[in-house]
N, C-alpha and C. Protein backbone atom coordinates (compact mmCIF):
# COMPACT_ATOMS: atom_id res chain seq x y z
N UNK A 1 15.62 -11.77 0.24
CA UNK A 1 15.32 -10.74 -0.72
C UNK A 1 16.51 -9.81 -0.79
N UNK A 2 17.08 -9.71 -2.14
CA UNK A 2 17.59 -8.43 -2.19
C UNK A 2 17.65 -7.55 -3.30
N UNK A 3 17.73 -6.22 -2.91
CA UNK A 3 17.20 -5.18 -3.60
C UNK A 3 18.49 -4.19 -3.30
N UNK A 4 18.53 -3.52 -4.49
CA UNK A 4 19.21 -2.13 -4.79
C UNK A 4 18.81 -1.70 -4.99
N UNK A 5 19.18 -0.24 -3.87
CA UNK A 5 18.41 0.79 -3.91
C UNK A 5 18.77 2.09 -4.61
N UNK A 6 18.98 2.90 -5.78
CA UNK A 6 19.56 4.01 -6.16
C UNK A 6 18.42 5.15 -5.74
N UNK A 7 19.08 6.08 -5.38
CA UNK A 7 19.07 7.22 -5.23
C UNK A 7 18.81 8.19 -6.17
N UNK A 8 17.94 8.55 -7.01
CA UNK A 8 18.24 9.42 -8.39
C UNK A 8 16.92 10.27 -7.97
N UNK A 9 16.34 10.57 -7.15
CA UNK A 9 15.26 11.97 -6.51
C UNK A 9 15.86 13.11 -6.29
N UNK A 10 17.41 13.08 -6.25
CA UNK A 10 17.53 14.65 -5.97
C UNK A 10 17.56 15.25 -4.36
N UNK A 11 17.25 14.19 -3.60
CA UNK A 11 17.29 14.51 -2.14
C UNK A 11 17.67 12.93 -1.53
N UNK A 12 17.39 13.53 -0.15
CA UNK A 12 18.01 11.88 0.40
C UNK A 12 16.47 11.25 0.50
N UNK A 13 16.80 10.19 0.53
CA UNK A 13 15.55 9.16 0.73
C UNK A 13 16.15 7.75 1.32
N UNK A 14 15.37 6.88 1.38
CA UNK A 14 15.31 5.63 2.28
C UNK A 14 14.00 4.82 2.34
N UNK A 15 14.29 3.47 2.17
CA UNK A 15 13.00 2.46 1.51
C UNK A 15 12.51 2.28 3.05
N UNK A 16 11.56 2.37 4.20
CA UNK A 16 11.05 1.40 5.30
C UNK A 16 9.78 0.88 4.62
N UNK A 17 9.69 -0.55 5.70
CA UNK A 17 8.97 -1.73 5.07
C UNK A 17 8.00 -1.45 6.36
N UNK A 18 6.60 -1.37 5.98
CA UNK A 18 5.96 -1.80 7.64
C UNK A 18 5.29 -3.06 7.94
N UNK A 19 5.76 -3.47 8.63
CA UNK A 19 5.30 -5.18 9.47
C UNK A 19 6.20 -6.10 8.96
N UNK A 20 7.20 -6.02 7.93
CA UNK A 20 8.09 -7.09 7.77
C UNK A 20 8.95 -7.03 9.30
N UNK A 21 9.05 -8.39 9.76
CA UNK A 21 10.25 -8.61 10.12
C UNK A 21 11.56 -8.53 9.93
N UNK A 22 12.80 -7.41 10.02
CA UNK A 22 13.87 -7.04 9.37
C UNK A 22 14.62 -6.64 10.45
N UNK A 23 16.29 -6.83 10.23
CA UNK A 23 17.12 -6.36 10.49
C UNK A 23 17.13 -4.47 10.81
N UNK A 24 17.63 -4.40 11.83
CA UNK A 24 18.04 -2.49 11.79
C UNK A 24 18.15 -1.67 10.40
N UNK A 25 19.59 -2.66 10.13
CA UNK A 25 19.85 -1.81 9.06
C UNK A 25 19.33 -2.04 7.57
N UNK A 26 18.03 -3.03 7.76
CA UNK A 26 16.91 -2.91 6.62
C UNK A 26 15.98 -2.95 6.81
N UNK A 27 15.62 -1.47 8.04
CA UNK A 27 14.77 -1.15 8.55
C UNK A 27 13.86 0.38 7.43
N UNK A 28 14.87 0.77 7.06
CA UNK A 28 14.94 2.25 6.47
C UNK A 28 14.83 2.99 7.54
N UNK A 29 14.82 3.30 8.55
CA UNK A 29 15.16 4.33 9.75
C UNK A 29 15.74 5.96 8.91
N UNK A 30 15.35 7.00 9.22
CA UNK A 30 15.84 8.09 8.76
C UNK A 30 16.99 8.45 8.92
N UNK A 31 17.77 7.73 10.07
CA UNK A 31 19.29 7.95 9.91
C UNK A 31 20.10 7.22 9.04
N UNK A 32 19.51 6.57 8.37
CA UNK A 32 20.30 5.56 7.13
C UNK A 32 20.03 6.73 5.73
N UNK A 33 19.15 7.79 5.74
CA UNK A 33 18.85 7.92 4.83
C UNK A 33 20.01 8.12 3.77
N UNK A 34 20.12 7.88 2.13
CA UNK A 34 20.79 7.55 0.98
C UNK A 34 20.70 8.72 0.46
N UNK A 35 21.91 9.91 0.27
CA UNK A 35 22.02 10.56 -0.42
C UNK A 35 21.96 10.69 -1.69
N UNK A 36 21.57 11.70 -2.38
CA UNK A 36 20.65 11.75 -3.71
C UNK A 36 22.39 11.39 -4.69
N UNK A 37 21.73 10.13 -5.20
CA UNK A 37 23.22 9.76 -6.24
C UNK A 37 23.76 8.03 -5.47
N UNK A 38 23.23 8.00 -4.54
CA UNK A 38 24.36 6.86 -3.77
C UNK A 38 23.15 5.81 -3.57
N UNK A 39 23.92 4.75 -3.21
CA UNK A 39 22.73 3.65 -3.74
C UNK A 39 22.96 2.68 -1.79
N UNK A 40 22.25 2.03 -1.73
CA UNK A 40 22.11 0.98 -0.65
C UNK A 40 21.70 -0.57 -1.02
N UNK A 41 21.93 -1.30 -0.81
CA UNK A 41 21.25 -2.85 -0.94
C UNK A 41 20.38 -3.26 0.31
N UNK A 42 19.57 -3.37 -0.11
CA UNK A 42 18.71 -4.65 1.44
C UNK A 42 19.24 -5.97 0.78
N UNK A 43 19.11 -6.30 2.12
CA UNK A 43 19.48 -7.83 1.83
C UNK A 43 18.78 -8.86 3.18
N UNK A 44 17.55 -9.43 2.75
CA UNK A 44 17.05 -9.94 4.24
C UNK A 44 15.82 -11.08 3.92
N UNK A 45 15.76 -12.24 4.48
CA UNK A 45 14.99 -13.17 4.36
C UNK A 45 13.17 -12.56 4.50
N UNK A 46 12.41 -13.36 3.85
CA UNK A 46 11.18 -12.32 4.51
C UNK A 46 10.62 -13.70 5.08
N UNK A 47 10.68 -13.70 6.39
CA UNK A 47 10.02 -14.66 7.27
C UNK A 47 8.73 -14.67 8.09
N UNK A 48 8.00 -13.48 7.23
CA UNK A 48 6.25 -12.91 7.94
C UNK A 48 5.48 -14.03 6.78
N UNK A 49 4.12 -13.75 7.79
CA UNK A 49 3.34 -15.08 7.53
C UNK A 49 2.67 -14.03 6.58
N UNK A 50 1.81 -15.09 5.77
CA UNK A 50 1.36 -14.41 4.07
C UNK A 50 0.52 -12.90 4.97
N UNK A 51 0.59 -12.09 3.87
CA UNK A 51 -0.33 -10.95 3.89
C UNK A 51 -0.13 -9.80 2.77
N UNK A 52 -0.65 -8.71 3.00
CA UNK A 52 -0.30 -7.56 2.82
C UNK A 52 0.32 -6.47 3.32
N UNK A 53 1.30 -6.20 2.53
CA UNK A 53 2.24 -4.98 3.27
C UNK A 53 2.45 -3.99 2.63
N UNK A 54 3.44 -3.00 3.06
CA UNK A 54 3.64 -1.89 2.38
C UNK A 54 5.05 -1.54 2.73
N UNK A 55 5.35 -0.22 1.35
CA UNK A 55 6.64 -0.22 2.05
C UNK A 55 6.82 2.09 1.61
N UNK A 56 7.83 2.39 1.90
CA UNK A 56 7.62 3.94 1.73
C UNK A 56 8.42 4.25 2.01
N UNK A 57 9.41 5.61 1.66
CA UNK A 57 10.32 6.42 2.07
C UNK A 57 10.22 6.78 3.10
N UNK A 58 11.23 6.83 4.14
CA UNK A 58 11.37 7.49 5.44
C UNK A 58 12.47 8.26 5.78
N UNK A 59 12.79 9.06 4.74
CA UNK A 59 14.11 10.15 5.64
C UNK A 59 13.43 11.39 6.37
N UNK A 60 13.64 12.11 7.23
CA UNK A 60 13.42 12.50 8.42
C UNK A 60 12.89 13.74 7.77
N UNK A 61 11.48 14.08 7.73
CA UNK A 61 10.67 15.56 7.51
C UNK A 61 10.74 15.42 6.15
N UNK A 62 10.65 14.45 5.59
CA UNK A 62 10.76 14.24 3.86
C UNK A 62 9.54 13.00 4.13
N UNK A 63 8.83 12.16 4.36
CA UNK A 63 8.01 11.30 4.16
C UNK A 63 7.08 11.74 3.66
N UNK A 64 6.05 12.29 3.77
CA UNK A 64 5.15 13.34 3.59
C UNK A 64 5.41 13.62 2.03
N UNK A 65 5.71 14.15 1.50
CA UNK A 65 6.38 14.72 0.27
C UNK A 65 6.26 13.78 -0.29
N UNK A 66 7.53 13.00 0.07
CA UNK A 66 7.90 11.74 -0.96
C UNK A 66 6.76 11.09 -1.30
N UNK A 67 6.36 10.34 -0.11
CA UNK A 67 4.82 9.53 -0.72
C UNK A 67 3.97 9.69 -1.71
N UNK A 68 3.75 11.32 -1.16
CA UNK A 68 2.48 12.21 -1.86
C UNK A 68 3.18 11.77 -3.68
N UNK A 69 4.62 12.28 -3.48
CA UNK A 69 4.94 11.81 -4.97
C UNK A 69 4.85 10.88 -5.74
N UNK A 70 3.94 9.72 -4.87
CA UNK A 70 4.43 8.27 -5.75
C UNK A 70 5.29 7.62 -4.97
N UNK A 71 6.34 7.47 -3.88
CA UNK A 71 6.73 6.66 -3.69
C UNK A 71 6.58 5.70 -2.73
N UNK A 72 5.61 5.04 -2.93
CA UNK A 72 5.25 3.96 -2.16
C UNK A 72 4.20 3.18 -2.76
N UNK A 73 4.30 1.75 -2.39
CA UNK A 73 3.85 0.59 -2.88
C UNK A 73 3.54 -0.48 -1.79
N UNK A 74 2.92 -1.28 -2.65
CA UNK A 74 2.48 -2.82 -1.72
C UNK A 74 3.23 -3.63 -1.72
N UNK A 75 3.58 -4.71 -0.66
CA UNK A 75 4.91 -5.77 -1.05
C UNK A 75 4.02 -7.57 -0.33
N UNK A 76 3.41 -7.99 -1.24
CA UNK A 76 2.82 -8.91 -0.86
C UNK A 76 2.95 -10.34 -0.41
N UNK A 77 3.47 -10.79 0.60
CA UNK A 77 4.00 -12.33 1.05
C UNK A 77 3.31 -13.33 1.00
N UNK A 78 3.32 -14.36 0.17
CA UNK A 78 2.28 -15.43 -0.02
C UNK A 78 3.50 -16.87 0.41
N UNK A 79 2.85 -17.73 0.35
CA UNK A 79 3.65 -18.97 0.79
C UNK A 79 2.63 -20.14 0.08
N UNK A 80 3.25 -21.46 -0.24
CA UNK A 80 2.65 -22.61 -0.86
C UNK A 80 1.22 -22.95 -0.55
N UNK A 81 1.07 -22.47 0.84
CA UNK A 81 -0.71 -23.12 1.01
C UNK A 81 -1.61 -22.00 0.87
N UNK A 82 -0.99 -20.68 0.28
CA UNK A 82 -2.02 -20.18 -0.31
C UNK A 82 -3.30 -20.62 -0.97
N UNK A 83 -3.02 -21.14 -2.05
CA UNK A 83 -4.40 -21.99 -2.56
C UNK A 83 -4.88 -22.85 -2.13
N UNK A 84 -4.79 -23.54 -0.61
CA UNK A 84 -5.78 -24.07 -0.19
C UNK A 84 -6.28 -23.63 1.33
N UNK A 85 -6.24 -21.92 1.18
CA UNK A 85 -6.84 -21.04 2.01
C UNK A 85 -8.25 -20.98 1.01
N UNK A 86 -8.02 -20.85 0.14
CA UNK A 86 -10.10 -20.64 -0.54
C UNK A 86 -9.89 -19.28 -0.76
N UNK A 87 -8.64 -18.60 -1.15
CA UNK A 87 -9.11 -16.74 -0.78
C UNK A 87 -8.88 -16.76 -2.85
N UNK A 88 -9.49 -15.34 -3.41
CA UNK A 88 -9.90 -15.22 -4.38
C UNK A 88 -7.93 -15.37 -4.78
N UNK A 89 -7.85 -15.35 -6.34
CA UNK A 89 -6.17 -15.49 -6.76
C UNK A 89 -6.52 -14.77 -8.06
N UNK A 90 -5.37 -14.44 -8.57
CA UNK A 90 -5.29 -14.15 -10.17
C UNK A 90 -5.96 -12.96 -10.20
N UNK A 91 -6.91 -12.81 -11.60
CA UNK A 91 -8.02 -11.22 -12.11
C UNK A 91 -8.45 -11.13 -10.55
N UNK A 92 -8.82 -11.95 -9.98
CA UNK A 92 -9.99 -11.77 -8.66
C UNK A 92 -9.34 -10.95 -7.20
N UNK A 93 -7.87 -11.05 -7.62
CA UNK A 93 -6.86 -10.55 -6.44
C UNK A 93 -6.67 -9.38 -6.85
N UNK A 94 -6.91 -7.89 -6.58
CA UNK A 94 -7.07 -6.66 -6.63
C UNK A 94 -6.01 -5.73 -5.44
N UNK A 95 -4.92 -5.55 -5.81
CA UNK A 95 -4.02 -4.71 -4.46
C UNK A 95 -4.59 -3.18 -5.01
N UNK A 96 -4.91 -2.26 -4.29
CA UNK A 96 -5.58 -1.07 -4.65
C UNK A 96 -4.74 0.27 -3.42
N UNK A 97 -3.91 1.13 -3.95
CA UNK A 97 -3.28 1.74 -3.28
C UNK A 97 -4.43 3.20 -3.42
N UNK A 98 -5.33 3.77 -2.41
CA UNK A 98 -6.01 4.79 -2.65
C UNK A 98 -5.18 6.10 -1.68
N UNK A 99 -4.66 7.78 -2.54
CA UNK A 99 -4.52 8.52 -2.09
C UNK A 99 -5.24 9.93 -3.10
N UNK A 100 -5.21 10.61 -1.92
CA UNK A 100 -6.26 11.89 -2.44
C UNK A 100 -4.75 12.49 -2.66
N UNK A 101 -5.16 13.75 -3.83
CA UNK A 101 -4.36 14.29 -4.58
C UNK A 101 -4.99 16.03 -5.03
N UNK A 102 -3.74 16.75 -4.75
CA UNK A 102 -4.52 18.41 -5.14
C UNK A 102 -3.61 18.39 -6.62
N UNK A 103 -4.51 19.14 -7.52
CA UNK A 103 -3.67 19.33 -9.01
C UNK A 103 -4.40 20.82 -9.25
N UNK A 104 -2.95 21.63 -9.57
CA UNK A 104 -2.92 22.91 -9.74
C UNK A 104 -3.44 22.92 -10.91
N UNK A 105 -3.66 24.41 -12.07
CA UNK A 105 -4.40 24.53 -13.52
C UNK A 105 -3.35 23.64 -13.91
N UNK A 106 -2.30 23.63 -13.90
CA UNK A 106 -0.70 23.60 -14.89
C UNK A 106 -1.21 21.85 -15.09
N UNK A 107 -1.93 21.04 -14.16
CA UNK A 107 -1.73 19.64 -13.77
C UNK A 107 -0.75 19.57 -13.28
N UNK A 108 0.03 20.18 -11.92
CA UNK A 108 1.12 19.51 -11.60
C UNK A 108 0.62 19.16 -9.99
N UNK A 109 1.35 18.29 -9.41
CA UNK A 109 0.61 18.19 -7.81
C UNK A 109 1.15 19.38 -6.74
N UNK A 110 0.25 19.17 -6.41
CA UNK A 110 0.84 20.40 -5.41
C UNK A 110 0.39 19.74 -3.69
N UNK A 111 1.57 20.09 -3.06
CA UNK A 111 1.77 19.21 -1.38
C UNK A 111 1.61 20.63 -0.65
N UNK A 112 0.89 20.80 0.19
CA UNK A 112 1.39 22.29 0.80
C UNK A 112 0.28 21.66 2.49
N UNK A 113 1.07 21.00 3.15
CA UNK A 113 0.14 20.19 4.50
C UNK A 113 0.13 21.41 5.87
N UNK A 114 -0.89 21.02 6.34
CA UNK A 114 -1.01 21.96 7.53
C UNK A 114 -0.56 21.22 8.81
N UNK A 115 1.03 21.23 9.39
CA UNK A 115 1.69 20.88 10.37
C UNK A 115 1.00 20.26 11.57
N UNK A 116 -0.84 20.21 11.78
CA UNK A 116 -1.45 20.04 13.04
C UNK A 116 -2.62 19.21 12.04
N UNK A 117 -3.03 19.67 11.13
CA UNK A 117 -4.13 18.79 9.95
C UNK A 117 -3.67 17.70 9.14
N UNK A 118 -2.26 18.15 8.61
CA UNK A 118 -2.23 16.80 7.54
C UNK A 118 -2.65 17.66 6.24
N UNK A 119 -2.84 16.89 5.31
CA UNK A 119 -3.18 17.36 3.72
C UNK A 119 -4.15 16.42 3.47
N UNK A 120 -5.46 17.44 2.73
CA UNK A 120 -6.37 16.79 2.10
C UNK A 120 -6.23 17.09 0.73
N UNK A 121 -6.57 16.07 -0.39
CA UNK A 121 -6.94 16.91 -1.32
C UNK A 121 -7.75 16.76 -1.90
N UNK A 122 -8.00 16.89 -3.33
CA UNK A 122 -9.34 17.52 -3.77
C UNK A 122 -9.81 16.51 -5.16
N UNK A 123 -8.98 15.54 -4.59
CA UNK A 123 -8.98 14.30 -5.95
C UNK A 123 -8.79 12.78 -5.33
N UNK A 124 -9.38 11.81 -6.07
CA UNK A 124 -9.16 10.47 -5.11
C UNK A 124 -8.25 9.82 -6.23
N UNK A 125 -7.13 9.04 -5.90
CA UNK A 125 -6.64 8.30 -7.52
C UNK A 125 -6.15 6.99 -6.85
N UNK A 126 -6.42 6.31 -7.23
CA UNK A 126 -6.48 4.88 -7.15
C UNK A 126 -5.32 3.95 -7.88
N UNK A 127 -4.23 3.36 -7.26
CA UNK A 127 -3.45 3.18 -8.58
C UNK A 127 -2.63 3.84 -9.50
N UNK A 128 -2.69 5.05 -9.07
CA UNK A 128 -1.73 6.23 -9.74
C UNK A 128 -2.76 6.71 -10.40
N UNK A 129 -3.87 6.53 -10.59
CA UNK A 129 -5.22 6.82 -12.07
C UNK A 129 -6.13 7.40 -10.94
N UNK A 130 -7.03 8.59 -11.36
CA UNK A 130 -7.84 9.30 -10.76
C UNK A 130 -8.86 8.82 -11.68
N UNK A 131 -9.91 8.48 -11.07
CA UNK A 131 -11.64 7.64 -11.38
C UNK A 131 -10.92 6.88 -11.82
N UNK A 132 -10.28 5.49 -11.81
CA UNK A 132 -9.79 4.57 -12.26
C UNK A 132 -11.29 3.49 -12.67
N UNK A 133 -11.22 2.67 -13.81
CA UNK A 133 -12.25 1.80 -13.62
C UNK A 133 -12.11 0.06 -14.38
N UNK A 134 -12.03 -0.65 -13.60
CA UNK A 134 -11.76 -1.82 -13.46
C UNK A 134 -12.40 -3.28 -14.21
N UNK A 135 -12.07 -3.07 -15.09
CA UNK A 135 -13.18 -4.41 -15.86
C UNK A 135 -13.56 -5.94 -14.86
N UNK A 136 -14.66 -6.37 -14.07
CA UNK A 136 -14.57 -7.59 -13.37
C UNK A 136 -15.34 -8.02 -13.84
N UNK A 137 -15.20 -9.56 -14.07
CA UNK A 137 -16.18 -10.53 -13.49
C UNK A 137 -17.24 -10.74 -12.29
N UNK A 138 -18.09 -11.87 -12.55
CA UNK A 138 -18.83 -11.96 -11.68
C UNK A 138 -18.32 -12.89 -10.51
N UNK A 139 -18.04 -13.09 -9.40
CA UNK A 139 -17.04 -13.64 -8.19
C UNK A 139 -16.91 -13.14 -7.21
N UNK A 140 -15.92 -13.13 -6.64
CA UNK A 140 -15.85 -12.90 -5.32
C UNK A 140 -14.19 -12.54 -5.33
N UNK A 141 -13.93 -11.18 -5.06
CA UNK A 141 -13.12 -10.67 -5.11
C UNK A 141 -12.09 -10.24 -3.59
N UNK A 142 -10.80 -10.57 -3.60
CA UNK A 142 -9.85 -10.37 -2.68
C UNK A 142 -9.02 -8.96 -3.12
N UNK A 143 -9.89 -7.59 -2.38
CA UNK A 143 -9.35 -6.58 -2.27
C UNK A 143 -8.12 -6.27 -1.32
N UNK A 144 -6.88 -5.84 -1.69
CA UNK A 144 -5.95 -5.80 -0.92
C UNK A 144 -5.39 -4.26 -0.93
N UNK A 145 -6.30 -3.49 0.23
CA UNK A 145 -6.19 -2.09 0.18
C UNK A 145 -5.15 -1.18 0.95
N UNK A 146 -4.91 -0.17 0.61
CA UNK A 146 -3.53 0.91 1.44
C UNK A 146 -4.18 2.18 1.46
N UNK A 147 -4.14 2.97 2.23
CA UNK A 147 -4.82 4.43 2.61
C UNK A 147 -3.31 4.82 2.28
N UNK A 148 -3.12 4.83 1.09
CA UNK A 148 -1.74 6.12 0.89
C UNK A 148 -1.47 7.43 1.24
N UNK A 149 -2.72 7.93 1.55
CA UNK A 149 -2.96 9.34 1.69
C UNK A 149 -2.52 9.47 2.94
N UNK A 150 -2.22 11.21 3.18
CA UNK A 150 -1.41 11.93 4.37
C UNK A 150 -2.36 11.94 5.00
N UNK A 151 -3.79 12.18 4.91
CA UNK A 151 -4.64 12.71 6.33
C UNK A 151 -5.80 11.97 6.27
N UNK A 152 -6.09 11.78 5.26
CA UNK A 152 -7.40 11.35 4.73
C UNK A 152 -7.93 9.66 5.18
N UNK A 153 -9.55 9.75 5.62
CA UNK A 153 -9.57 8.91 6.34
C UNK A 153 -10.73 8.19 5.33
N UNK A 154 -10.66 7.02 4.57
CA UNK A 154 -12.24 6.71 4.09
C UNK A 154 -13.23 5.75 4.51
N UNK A 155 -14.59 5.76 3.98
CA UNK A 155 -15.56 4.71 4.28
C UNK A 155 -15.83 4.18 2.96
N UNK A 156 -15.04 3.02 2.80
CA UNK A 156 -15.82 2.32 1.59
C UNK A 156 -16.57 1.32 1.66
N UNK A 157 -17.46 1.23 0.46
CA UNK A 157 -18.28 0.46 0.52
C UNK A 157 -18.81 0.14 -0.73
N UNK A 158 -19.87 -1.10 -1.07
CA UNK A 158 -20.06 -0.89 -2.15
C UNK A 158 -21.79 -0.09 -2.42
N UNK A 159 -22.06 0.32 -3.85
CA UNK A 159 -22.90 1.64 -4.06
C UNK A 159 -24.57 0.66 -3.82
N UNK A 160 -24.55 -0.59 -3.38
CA UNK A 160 -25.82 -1.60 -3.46
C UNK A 160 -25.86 -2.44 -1.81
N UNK A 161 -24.52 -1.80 -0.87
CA UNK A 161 -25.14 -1.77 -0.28
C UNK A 161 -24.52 -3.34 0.46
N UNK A 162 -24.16 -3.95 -0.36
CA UNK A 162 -23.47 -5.42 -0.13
C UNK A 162 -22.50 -5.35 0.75
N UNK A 163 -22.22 -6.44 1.83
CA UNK A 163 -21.62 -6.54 2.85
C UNK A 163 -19.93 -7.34 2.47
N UNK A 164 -18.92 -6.03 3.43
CA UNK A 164 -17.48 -6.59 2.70
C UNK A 164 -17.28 -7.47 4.29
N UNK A 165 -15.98 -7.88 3.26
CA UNK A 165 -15.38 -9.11 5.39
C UNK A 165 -14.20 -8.75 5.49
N UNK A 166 -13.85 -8.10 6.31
CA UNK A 166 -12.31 -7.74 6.14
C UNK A 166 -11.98 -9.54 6.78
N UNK A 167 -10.98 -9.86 5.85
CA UNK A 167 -10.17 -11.02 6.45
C UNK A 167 -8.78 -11.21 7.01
N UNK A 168 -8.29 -9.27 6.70
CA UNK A 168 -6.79 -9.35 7.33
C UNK A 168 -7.09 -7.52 7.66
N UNK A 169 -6.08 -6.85 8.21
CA UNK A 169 -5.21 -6.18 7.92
C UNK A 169 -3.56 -5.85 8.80
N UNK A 170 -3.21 -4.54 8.80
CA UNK A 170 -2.26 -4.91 9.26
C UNK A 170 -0.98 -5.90 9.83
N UNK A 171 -0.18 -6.55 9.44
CA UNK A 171 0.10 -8.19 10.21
C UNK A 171 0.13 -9.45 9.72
N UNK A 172 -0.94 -8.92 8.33
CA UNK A 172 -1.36 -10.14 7.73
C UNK A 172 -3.01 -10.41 7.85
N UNK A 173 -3.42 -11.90 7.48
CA UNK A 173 -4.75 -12.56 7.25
C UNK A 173 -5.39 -13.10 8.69
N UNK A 174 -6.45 -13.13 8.55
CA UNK A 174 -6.59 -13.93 10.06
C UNK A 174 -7.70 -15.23 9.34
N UNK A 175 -7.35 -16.38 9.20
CA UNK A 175 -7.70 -17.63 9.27
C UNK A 175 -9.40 -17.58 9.68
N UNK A 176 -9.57 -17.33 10.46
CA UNK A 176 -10.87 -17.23 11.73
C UNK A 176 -11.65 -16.48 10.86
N UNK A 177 -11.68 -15.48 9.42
CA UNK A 177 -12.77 -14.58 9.29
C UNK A 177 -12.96 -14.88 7.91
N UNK A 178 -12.15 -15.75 7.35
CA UNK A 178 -12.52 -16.29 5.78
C UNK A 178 -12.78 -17.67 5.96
N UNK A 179 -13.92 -17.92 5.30
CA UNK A 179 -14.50 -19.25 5.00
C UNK A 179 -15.38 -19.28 4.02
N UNK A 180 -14.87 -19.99 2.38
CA UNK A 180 -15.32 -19.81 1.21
C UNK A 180 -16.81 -19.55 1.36
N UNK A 181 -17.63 -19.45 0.76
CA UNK A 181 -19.16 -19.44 0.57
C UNK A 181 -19.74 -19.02 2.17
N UNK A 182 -19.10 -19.23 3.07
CA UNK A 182 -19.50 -18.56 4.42
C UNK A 182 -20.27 -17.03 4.87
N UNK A 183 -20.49 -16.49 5.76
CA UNK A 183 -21.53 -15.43 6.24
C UNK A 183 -20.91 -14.61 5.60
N UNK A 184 -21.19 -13.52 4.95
CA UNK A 184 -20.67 -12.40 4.07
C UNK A 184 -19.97 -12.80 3.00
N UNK A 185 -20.15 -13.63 2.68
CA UNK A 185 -19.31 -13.95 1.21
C UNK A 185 -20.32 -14.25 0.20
N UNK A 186 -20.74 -13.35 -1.06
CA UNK A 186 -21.36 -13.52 -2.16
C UNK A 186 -20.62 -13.16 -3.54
N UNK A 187 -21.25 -14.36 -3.94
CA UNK A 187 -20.55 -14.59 -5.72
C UNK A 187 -21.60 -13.45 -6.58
N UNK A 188 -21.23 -12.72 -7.41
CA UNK A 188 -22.13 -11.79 -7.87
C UNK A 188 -21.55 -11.77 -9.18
């Protein structure tokens, strides 16, 4: 994989990946951080077994901020025998980045965290979209979720009560907890 990275935020910043396997120096570590204007390349094989990942700014007492702003995303590793794992693909594959959000009258965001609490705020947005809402089918859906948020901890579920399976997180999938039509798996 490689990627260029520009700099155009106005402060320093720096891409880290969490759970890829990588080199130091395409680690994003806060001492690499990229001054606002100057650019970096990664350049690095991705040799982790399929999953879900993430990736986010890390320059040093700037993470926090940055995130809250938007910068961070999912970076998803799949490999050829994906489709004959049985896990949902396509409309049915859902990556869902959820962080809570404070918005002043003006609508602008406002970050202001308590050094020992963290930051809550006073809005959930899903996807960059606050009440986001999702047209599905009836199936069986492969949610691939991120707690973007600074402090905030959730319980989801669905509103009927139906039983979810987690089949991965962190690291990747675990083999052992998905099995098509198996215990907790309903087509709806």
């Amino acid at each position: 994989m490689r990627v260029r990275f520009e700099n155009q935020i106005g402060e320093p910043s720096i891409v880290h990946r969490h759970g890829l396997d990588v080199s130091a120096d395409n680690d994003g570590h806060p001492k690499d951080a990229v001054a606002d204007g100057a650019s970096y390349q990664y350049d690095f094989q991705v040799t982790n077994r399929p999953g879900t990942y993430w990736y986010h700014p890390h320059p040093h007492e700037r993470t926090g901020p940055q995130v809250y702003a938007g910068l961070a995303g999912l970076f998803l590793v799949t490999d050829d025998e994906d489709d004959s794992r049985g896990l949902p693909t396509g409309e049915y594959d859902l990556p869902l980045v959820i962080q809570d959000r404070l918005i002043d009258g003006a609508g602008r965001l406002v970050y202001a965290p308590n050094r020992m609490l963290g930051f809550l705020g006073d809005r959930i947005f899903v996807n960059g979209k606050e009440t986001p809402t999702f047209a599905v089918s009836e199936g069986t859906y492969r949610l691939r979720l991120l707690n973007g948020s600074n402090s905030r901890i959730y319980k989801l579920a669905w509103s009927d009560d139906s039983p979810m399976l987690a089949i991965g997180s962190d690291g990747g999938w675990s083999s052992a907890r998905w099995r098509p039509g198996g215990s907790g798996h309903r087509r709806r």
